[in-house]
Protein backbone atom coordinates (compact mmCIF):
# COMPACT_ATOMS: atom_id res chain seq x y z
CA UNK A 1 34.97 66.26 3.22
CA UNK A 2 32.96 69.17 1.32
CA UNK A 3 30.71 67.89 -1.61
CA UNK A 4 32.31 67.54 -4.89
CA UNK A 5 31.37 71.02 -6.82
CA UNK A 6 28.83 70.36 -9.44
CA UNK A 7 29.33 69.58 -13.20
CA UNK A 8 28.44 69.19 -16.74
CA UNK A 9 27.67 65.53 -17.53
CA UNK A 10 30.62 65.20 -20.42
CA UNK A 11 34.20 65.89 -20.92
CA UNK A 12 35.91 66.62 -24.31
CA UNK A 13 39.53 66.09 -25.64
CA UNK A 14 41.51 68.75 -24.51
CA UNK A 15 43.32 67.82 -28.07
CA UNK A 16 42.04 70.49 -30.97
CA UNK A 17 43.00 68.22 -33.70
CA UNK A 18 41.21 65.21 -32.15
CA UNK A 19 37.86 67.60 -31.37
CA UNK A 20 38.70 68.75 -35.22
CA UNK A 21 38.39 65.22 -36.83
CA UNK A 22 35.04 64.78 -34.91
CA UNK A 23 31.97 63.83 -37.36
CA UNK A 24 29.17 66.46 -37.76
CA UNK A 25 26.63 65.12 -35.69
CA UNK A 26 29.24 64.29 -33.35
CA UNK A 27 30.40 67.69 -33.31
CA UNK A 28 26.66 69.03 -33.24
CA UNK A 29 26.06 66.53 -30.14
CA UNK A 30 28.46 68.32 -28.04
CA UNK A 31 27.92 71.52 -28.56
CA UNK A 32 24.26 70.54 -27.39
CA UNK A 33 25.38 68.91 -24.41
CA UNK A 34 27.63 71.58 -23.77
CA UNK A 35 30.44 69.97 -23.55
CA UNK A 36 33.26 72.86 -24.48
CA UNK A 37 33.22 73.84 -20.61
CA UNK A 38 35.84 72.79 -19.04
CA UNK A 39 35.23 71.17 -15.53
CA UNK A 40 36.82 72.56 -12.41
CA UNK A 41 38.38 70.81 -9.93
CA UNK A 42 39.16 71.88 -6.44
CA UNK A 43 39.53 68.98 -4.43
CA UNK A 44 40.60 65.12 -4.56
CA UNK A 45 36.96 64.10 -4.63
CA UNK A 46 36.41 66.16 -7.51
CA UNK A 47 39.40 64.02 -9.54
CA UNK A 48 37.90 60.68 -8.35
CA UNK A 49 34.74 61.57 -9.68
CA UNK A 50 35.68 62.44 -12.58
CA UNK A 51 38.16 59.47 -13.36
CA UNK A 52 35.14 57.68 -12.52
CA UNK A 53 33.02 58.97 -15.19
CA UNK A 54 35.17 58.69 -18.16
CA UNK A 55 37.86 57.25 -17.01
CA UNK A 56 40.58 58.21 -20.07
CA UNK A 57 40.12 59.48 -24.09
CA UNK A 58 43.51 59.30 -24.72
CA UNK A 59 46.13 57.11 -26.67
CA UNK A 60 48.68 57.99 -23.66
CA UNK A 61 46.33 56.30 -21.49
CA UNK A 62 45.86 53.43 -23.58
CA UNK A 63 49.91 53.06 -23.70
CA UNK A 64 50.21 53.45 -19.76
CA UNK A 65 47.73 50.21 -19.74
CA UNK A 66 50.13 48.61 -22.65
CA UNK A 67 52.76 49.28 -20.29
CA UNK A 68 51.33 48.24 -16.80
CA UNK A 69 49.93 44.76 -18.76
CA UNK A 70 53.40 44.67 -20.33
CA UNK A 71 54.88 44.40 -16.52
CA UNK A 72 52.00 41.53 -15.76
CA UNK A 73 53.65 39.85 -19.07
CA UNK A 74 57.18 39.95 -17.71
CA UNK A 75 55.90 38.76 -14.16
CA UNK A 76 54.22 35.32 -16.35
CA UNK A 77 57.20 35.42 -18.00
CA UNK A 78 59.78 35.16 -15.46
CA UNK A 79 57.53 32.89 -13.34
CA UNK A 80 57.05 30.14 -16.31
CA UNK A 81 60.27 30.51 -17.57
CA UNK A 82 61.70 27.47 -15.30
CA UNK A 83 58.70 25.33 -15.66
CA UNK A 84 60.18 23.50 -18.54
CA UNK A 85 63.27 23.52 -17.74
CA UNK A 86 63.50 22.31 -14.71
CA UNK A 87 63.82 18.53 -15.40
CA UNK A 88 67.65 19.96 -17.16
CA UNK A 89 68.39 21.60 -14.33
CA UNK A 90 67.91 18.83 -12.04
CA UNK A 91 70.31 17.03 -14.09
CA UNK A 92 72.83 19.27 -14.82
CA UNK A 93 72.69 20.27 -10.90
CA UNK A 94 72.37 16.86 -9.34
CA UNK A 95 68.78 17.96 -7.65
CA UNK A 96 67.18 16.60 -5.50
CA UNK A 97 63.16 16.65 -4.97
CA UNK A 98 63.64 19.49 -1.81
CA UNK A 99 65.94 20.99 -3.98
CA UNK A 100 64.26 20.95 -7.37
CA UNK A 101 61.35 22.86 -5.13
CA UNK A 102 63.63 25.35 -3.19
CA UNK A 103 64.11 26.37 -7.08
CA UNK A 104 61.26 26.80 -8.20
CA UNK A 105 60.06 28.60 -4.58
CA UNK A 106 62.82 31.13 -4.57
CA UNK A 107 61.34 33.38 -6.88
CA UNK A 108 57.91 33.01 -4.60
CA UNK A 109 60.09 33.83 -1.51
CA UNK A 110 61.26 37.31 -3.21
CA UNK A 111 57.48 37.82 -4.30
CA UNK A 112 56.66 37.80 -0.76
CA UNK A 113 58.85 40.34 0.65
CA UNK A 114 58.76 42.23 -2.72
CA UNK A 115 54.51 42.77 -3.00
CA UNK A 116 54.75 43.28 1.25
CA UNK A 117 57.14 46.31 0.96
CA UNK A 118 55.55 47.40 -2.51
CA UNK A 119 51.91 47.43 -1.47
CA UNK A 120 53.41 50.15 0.78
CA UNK A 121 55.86 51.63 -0.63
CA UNK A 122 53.26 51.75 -4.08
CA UNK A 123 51.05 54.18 -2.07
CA UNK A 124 53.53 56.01 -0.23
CA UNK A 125 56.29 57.46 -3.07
CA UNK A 126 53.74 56.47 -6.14
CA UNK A 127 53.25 54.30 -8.99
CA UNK A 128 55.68 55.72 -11.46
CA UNK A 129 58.56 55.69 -9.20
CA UNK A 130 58.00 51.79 -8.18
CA UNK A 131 57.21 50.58 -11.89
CA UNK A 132 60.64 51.83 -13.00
CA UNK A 133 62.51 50.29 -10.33
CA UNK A 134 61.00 46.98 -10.64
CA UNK A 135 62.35 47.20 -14.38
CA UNK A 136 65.66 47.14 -13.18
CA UNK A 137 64.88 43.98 -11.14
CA UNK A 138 63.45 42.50 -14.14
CA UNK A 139 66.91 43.36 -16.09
CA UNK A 140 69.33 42.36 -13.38
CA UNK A 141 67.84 39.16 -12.11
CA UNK A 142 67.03 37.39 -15.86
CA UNK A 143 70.57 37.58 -16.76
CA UNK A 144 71.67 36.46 -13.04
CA UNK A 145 69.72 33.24 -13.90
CA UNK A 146 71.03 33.21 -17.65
CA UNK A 147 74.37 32.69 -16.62
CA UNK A 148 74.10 30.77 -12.68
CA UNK A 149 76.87 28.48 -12.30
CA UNK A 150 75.17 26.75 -9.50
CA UNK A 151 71.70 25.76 -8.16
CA UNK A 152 72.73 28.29 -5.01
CA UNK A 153 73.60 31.43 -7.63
CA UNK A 154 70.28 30.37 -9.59
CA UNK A 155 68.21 30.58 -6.44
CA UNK A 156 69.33 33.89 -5.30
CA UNK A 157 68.97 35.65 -8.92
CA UNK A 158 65.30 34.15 -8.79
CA UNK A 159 64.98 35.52 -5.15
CA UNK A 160 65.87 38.91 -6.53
CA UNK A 161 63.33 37.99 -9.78
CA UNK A 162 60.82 37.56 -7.03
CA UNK A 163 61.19 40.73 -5.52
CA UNK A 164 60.52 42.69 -9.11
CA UNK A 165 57.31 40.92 -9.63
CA UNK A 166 56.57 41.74 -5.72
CA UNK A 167 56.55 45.21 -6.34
CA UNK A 168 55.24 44.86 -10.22
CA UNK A 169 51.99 43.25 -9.16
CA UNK A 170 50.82 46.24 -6.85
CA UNK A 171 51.94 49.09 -9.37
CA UNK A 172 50.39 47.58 -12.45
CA UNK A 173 47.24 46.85 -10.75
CA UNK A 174 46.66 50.45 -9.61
CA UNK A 175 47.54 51.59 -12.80
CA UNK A 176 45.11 49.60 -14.46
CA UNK A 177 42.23 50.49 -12.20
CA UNK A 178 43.12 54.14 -11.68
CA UNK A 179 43.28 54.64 -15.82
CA UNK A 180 40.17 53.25 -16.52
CA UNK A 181 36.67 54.41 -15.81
CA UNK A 182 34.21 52.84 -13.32
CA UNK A 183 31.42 51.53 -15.54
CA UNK A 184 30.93 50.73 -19.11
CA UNK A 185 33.19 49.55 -21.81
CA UNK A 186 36.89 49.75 -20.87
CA UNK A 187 36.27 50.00 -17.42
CA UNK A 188 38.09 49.09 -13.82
CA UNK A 189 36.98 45.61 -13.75
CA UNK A 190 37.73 44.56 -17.06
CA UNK A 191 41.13 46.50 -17.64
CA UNK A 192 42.06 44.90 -14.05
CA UNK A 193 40.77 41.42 -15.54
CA UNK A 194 42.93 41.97 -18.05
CA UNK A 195 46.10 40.70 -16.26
CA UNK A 196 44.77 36.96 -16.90
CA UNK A 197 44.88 36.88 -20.66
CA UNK A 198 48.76 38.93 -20.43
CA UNK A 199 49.67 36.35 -18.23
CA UNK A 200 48.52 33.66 -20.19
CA UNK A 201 49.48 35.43 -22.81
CA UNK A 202 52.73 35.58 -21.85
CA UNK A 203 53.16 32.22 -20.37
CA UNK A 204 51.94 30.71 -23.34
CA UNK A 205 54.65 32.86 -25.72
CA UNK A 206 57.63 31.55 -23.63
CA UNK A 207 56.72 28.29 -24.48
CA UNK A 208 56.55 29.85 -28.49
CA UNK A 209 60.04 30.38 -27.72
CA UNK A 210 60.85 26.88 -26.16
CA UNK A 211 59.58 25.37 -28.78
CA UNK A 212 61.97 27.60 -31.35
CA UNK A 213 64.72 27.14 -29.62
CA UNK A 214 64.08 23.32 -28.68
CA UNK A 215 63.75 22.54 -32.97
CA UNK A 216 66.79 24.87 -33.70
CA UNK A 217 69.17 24.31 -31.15
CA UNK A 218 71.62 21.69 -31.65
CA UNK A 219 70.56 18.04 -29.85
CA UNK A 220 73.91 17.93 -27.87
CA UNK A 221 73.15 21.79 -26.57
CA UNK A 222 70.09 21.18 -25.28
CA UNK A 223 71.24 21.27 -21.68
CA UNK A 224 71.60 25.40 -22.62
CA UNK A 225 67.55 25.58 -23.72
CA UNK A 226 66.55 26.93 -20.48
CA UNK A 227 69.37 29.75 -19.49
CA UNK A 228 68.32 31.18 -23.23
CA UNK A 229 64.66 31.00 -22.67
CA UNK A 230 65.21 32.84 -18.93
CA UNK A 231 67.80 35.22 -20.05
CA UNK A 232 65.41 36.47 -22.94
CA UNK A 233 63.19 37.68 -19.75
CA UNK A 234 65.39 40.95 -20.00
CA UNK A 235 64.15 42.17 -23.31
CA UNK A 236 60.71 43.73 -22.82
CA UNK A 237 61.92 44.90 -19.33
CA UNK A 238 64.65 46.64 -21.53
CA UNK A 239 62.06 48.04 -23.60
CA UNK A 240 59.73 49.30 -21.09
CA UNK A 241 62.87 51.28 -19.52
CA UNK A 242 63.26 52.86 -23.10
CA UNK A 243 59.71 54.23 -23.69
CA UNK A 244 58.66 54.98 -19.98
CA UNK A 245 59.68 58.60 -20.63
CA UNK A 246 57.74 59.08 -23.84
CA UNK A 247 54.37 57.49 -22.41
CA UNK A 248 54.37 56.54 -18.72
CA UNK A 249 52.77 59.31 -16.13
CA UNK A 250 52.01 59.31 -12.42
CA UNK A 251 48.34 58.28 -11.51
CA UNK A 252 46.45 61.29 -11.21
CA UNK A 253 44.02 59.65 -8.60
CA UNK A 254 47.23 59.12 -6.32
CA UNK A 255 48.72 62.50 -7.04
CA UNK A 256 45.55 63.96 -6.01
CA UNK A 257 45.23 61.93 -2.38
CA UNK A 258 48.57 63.38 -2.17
CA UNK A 259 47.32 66.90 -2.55
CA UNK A 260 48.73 67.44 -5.72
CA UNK A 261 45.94 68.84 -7.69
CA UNK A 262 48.08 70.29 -10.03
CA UNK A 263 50.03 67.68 -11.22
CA UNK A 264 46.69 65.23 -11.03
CA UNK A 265 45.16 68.11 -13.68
CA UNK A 266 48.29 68.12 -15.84
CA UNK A 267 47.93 64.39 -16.26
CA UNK A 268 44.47 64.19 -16.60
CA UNK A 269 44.48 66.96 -19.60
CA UNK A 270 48.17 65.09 -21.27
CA UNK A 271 47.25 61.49 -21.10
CA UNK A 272 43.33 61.22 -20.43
CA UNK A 273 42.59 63.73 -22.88
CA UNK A 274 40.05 65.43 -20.25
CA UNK A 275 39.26 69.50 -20.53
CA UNK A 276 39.75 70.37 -16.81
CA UNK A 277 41.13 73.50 -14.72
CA UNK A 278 42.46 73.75 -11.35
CA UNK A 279 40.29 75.76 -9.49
CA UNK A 280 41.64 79.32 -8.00
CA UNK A 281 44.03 78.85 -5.12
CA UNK A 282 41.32 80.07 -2.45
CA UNK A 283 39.08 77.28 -3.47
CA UNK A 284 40.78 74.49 -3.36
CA UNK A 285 40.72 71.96 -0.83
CA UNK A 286 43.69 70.53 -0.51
CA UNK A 287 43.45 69.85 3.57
CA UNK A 288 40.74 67.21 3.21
CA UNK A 289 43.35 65.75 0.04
CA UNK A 290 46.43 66.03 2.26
CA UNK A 291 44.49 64.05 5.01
CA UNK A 292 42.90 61.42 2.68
CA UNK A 293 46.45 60.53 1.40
CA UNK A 294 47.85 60.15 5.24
CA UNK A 295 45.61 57.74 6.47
CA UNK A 296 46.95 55.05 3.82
CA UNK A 297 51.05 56.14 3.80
CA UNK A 298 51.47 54.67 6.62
CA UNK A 299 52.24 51.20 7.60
CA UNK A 300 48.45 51.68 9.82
CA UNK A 301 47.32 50.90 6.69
CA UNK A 302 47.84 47.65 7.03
CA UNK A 303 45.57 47.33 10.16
CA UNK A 304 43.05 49.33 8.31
CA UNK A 305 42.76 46.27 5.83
CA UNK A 306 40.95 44.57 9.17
CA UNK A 307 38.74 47.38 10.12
CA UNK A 308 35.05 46.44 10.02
CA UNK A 309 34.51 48.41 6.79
CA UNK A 310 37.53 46.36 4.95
CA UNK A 311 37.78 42.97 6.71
CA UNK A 312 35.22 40.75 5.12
CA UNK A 313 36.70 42.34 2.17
CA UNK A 314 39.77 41.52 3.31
CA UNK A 315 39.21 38.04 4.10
CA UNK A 316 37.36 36.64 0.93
CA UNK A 317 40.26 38.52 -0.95
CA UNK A 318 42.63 36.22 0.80
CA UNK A 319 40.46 32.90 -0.28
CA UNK A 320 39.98 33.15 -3.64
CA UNK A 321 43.88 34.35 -3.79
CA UNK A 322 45.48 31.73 -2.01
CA UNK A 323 42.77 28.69 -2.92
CA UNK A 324 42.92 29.57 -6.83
CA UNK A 325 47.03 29.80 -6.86
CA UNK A 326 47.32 26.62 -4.61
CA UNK A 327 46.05 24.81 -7.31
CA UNK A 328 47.42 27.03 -10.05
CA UNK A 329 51.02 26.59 -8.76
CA UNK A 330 50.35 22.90 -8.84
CA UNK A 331 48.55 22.39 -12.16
CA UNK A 332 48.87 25.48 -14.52
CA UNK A 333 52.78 25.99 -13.47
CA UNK A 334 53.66 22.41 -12.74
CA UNK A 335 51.82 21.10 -16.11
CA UNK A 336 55.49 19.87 -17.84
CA UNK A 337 56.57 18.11 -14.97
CA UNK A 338 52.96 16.69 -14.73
CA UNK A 339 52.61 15.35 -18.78
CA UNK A 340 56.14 14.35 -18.50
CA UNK A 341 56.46 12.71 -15.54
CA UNK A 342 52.86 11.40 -14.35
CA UNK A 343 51.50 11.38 -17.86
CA UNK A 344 55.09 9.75 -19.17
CA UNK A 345 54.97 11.73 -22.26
CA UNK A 346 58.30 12.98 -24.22
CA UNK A 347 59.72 16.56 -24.09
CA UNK A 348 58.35 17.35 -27.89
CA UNK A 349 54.64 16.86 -26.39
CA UNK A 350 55.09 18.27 -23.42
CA UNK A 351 56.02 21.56 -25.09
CA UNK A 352 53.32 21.57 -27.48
CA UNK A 353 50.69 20.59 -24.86
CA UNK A 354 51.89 23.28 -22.40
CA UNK A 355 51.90 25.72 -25.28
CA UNK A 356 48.20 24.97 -25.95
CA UNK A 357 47.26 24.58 -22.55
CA UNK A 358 48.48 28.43 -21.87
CA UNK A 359 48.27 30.09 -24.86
CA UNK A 360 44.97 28.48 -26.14
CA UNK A 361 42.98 27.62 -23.17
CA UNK A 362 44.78 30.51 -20.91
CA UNK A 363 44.41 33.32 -23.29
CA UNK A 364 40.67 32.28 -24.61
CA UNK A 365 39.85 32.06 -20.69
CA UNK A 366 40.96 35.26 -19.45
CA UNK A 367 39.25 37.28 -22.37
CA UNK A 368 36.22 35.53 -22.02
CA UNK A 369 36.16 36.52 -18.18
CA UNK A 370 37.03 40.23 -19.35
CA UNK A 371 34.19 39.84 -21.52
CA UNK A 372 31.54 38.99 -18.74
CA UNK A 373 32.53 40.18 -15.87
CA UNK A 374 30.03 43.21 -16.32
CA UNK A 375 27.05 41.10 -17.19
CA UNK A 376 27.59 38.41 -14.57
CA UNK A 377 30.05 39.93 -11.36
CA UNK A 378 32.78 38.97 -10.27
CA UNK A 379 31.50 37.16 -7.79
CA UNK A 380 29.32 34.42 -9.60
CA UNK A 381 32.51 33.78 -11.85
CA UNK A 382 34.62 32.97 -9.30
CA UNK A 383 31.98 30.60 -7.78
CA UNK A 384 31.81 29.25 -11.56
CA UNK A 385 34.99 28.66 -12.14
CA UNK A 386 36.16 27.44 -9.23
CA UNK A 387 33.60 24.69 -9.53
CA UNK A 388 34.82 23.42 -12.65
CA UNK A 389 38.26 23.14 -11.44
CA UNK A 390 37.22 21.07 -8.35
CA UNK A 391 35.53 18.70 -11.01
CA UNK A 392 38.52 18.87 -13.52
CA UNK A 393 40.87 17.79 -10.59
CA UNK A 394 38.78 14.83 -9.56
CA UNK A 395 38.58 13.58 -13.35
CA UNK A 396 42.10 13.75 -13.62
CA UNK A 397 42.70 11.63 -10.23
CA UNK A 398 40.54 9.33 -11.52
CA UNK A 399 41.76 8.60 -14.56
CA UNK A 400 45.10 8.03 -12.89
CA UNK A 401 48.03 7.32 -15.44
CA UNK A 402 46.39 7.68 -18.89
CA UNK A 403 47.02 5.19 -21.98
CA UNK A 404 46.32 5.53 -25.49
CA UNK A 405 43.01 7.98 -25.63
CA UNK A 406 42.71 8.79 -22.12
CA UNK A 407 46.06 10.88 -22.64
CA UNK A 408 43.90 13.78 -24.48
CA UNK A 409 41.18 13.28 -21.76
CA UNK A 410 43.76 13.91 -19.53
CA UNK A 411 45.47 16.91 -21.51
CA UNK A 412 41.80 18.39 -21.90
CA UNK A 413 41.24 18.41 -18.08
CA UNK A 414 44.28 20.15 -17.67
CA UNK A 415 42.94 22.90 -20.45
CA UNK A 416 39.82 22.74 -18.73
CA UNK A 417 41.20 23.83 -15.54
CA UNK A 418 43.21 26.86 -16.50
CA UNK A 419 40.48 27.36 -19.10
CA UNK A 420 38.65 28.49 -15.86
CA UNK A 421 41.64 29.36 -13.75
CA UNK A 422 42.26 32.48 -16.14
CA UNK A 423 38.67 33.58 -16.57
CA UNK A 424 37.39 32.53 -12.89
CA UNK A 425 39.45 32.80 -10.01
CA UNK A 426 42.69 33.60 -11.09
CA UNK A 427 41.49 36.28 -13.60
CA UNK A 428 39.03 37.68 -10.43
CA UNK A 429 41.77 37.60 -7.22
CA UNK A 430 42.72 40.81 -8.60
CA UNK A 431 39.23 42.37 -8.61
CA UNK A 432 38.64 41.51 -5.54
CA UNK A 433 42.27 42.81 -3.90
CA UNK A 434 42.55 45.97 -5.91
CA UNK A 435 39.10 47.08 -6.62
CA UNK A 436 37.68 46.27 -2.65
CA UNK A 437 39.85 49.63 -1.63
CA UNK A 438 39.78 53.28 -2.58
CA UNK A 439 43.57 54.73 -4.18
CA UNK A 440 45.03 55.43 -0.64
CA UNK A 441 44.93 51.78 0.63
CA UNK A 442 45.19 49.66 -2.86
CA UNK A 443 48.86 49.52 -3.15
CA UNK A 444 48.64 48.11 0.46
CA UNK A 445 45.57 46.01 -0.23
CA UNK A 446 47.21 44.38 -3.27
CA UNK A 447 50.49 44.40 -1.67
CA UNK A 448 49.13 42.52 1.51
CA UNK A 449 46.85 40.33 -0.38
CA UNK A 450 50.01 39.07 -2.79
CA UNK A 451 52.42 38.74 -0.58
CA UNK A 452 50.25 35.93 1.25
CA UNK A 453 49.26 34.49 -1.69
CA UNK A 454 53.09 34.25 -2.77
CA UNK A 455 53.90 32.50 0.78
CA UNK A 456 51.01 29.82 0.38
CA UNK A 457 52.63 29.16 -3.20
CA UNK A 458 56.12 28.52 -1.54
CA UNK A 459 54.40 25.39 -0.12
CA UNK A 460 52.75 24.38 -2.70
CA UNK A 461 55.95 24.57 -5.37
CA UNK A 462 58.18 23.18 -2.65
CA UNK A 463 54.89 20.06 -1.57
CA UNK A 464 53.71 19.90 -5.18
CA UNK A 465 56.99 17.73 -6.71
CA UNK A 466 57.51 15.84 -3.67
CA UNK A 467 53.82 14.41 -3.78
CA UNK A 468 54.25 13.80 -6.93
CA UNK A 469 56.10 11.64 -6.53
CA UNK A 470 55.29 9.66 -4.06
CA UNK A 471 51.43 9.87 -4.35
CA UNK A 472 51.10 9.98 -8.83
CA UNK A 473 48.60 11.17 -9.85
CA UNK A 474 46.63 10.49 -6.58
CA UNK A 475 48.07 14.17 -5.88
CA UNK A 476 44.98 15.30 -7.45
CA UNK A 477 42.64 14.86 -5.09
CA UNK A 478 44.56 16.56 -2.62
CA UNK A 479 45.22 19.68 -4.95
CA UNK A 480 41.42 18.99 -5.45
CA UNK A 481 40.50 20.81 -2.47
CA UNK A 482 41.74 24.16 -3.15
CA UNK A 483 38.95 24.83 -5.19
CA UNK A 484 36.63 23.32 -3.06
CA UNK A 485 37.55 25.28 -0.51
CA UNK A 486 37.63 28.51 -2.38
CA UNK A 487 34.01 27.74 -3.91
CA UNK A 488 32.38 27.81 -0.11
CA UNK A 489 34.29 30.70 0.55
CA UNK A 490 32.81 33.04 -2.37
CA UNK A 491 29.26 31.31 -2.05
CA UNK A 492 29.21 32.31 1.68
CA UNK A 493 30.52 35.84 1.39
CA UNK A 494 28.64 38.23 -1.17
CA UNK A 495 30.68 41.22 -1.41
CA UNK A 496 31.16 41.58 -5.47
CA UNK A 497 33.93 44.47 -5.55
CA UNK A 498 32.12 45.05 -9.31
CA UNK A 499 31.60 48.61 -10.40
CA UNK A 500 31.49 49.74 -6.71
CA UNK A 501 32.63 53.34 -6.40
CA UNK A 502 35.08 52.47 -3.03
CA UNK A 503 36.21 56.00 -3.63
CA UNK A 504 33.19 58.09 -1.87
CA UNK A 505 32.89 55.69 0.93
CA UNK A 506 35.51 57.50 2.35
């Protein structure tokens, strides 16, 4: 590929009013700099490099990243919805412990085949497209559940729940990191970071709701709380569909691997506020473009994931993803059946605690790990956080059933460990699946890296409640190990996927 053409060091708003309302000095700055030129681009390299400079100075942009986090909340969503419920659907279903599992691991089987088909299917027809289908999932499959008359209906509407946050996951990530800039405030790592707190975020609101619902609702219509909490899942999926039009664009970083230079300028002057012209027809390079985009449309790309360039890449993406959700599934998404069951607590705390837990601990996490990950890596978080996990697990195991005080040393372990799940590993899997590839293999990247992540959760939902059982809260030191394992993992490998321009490697 020919060298990107050569260009001024700034961009302005292509937006008169905005360049209007600048300050004096502000003003006076960029005429110094020189910053009215607009910058030409003539090949896909030339659109990378920019995006990597400023990344976007628009409020468009900052709606598309409202919108892709507003698909992480709805994937949170939909998976915690169940968690509290599930003790009324055993009852009202006649589960048994397989059973109550198969439940809860339906939606993970969907997730599977929806994030392996997505990853592809992401970088081969484009973000947009896949975002508003997945919407439709969302829709369909919340009021499926709503209104299951059986635990076999129930199953299949999560199955097809599963599949929506499949192909979510891959979509929202690449529009997070192909909005944003490489380095400095606002940039890829962060704005990719910033799934944990949404999730939390989110996970953490449907126990808001609950809770409402759970003081409001009638005592003898309790056994109703949970289709009401799931079939409120269709709302903001509902809203997306209404505003996508308005505010939602194609990623101009895919568009331009594609070859579509045009339509990658259009977007970057409409939503990233950037003053850039397509070069003259002659100049262009849209060969090298057209070629860049072909190596990752096809399913090759998957292979590609292994090649000695990608595969340690590849690999430590895979530990910290399935190690940090093994015991994420078990603790973080299990924690009502935990304080209820092995803690023996009553419904009334177990809401409130779980509420906390997520929205308190959760939230607070995942912004603090958007909040460092510049100044420390990703890489020495992970190893961080993973650490305290390991040593939150073993407290909890051997504290065993807790009485009278040691209930909030058990409740604070439990905070403690998705305190660092959603600033340490679970905040960083994503860094290191969608920022470890350039645009034309990170739907497949994220899509490969998720969907075997989602089949190691399948065990551990379906394991989790049946060891539970028999072991108590011995299960500990076997979900213990996860993070254990996971900690070696990132201490042996160093690859830090941190403000590294994958782009030009190429």
């Amino acid at each position: 590929m020919a060298a990107a053409t050569p260009y001024l060091s700034t961009v302005t708003s292509t937006d008169p009013a905005a360049n209007s309302a600048q300050t004096p000095s502000a003003a006076a700055q960029n005429r110094q700099a020189g910053t009215q030129t607009p910058r030409i681009v003539s090949s896909a390299a030339d659109i990378h490099s920019i995006l990597a400079e400023f990344g976007s100075q628009g409020t468009k942009t900052t709606a598309v990243i409202i919108l892709a986090l507003g698909g992480i909340f709805m994937d949170a969503y939909d998976f915690s919805s169940l968690a509290f419920g599930i003790t009324a659907i055993q009852e009202q279903f006649g589960l048994n412990g397989f059973m109550t599992g198969l439940v809860n691991a339906s939606i993970m089987v969907g997730a599977v085949i929806g994030a392996l088909f997505g990853g592809y299917l992401v970088d081969r027809f484009g973000r947009y497209r896949l975002f508003m289908a997945d919407m439709v999932f969302f829709v369909v499959a919340a009021i499926g559940c709503a209104v299951a008359p059986n635990e076999w209906v129930l199953i299949a509407f999560r199955f097809v729940m599963g599949i929506g946050v499949g192909l979510d996951l891959p979509v929202a990530m690449a529009f997070l990191a192909e909005f944003s800039k490489l380095k400095g405030k606002g940039n890829r790592s962060q704005r990719v970071n910033a799934w944990s707190p949404a999730w939390y975020f989110a996970t953490g609101m449907g126990y808001v709701i609950v809770l409402i619902i759970f003081i409001t609702l009638p005592y003898d219509q309790h056994a109703i709380l949970w289709r009401i909490v799931v079939g409120f899942g269709a709302v903001p999926a509902l809203i997306v569909l209404l505003v996508r039009r308005r505010y939602l664009a194609e990623s101009p970083e895919w568009l331009a691997n594609q070859g579509d230079l045009r339509g990658a300028v259009e977007v970057m002057r409409s939503h990233h506020n950037l003053n850039v012209e397509l070069a003259p027809e002659g100049e262009r390079e849209t060969a090298n473009a057209s070629d860049s985009s072909a190596k990752g449309g096809r399913w090759a790309g998957f292979a590609e994931l292994f090649s000695p360039r990608y595969r340690v890449r590849t690999i430590v993406a895979l530990c910290v993803s399935v190690f940090s959700t093994f015991g994420y599934n078990a603790v973080a998404y299990g924690t009502p059946l935990i304080i209820t069951t092995l803690f023996h607590q009553t419904p009334l705390i177990t809401i409130i605690a779980s509420l906390v837990i997520n929205l308190g601990f959760g939230t607070l996490g995942g912004l603090l790990g958007m909040s460092i990950v510049n100044r420390f890596g990703t890489r020495r978080i992970t190893l961080f956080g993973f650490v305290i996990q390991a040593l939150a697990l073993g407290t909890l195991a051997i504290v065993g059933i807790p009485n009278g005080a040691l209930v909030l040393v058990a409740v604070a372990m439990l905070a403690a460990f998705v305190f660092a799940q959603a600033g340490g590993p679970g905040a960083n899997l994503m860094n290191y699946a969608t920022l470890s590839y350039p645009t034309r293999l990170r739907g497949i990247g994220i899509g490969f890296n998720q969907s075997v992540l989602r089949a190691f959760s399948i065990v551990s939902l379906i394991m989790f409640p049946i060891l539970a059982a028999s072991l108590g809260t011995g299960v500990f030191w076997i979900v213990a190990c996860a993070p254990l394992a996971g900690a070696i993992a990132v201490g042996i490998v160093a690859w830090d996927p941190t403000a590294k321009d994958v782009e030009h490697e190429d």
